[in-house]
Protein backbone atom coordinates (compact mmCIF):
# COMPACT_ATOMS: atom_id res chain seq x y z
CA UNK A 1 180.96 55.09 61.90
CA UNK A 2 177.96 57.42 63.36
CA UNK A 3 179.84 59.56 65.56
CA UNK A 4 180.24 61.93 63.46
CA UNK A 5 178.40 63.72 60.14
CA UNK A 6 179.64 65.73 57.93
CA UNK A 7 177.38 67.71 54.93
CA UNK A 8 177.75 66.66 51.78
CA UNK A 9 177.22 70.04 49.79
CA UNK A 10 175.48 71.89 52.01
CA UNK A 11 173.63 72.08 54.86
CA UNK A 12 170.47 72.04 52.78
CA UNK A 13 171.41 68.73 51.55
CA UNK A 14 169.46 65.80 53.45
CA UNK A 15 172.51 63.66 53.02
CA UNK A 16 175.40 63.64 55.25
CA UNK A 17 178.52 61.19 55.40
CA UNK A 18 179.56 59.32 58.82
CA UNK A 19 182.76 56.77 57.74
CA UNK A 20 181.57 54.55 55.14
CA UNK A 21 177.64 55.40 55.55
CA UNK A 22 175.12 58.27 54.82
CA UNK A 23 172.24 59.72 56.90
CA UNK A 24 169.58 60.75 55.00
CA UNK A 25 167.43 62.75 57.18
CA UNK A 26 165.04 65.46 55.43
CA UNK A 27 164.28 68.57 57.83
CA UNK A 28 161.18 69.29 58.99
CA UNK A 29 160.40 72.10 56.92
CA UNK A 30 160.41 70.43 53.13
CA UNK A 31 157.93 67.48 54.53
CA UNK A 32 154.98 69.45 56.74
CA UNK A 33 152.18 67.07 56.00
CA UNK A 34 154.35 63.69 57.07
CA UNK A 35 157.54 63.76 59.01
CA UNK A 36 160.27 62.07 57.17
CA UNK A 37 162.33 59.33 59.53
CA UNK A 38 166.38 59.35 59.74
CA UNK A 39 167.16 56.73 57.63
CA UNK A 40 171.12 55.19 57.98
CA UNK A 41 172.82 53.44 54.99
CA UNK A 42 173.70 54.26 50.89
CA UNK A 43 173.24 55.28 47.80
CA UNK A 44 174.72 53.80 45.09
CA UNK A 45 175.50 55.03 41.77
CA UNK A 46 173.20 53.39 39.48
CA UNK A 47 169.36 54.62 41.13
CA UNK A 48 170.06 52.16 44.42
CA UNK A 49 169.50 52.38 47.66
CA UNK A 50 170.14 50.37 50.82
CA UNK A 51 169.08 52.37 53.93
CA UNK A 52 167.99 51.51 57.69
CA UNK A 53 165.35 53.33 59.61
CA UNK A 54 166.17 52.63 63.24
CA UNK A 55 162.46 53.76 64.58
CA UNK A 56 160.59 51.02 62.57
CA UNK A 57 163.74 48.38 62.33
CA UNK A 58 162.63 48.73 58.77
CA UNK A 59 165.40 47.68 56.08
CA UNK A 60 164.71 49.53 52.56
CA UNK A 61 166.74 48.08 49.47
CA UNK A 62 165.52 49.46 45.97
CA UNK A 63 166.43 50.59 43.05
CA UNK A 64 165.39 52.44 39.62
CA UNK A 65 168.12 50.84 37.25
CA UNK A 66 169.28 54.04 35.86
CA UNK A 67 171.21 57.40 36.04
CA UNK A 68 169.05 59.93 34.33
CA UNK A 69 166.75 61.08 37.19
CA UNK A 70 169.56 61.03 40.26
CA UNK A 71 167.69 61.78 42.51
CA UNK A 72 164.58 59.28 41.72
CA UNK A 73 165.38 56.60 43.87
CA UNK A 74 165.62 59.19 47.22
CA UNK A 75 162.00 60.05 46.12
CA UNK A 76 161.64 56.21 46.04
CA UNK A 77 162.84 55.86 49.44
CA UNK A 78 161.69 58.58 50.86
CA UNK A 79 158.02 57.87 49.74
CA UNK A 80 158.76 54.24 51.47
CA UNK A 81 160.13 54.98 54.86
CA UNK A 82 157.03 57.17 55.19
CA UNK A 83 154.66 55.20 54.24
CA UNK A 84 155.87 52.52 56.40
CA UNK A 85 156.33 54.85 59.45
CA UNK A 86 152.49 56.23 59.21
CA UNK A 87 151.48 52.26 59.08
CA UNK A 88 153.46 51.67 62.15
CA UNK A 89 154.28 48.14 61.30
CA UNK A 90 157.09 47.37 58.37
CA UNK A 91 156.02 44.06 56.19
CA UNK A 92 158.93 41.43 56.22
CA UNK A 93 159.30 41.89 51.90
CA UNK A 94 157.65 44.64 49.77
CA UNK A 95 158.05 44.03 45.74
């Protein structure tokens, strides 16, 4: 299911499909101050996310609860993943 990714739109696009799952990984260039991990998992189509960074065995479920900002709840996650990869430890549950 990872073998293989394929862009989305682009290859500006941080999202790319494997079979069944997305890789969100955000280049270099559009985060300088804090490198953004690869995170592995979904978006679905309602603000919700379920992704998995595999350098912090961190889990990150969320969601917004609406359609109007699409791409809120990648900010969402991305704003997580990097938090919790500059901390260096993941907590078990984050509300």
């Amino acid at each position: 299911m990872t073998a293989q990714w394929h862009s989305v739109f682009s290859p500006l696009v941080p999202i790319h499909y494997g079979i069944g799952l997305m890789r969100y990984r955000v280049p270099r260039w559009q985060t300088p101050a804090t490198p953004a991990p690869v995170m592995i998992g979904h978006s679905g189509a309602f603000g919700t996310v379920l992704y998995y960074v595999p350098d912090r065995d961190l889990y990150i479920a969320a969601t917004v609860n609406q359609m109007r900002a699409r791409s809120l709840s990648h900010v969402l996650l991305l704003r997580l993943a990097t938090r919790f990869s500059a901390i260096g430890t993941a907590p078990q549950m984050f509300c």
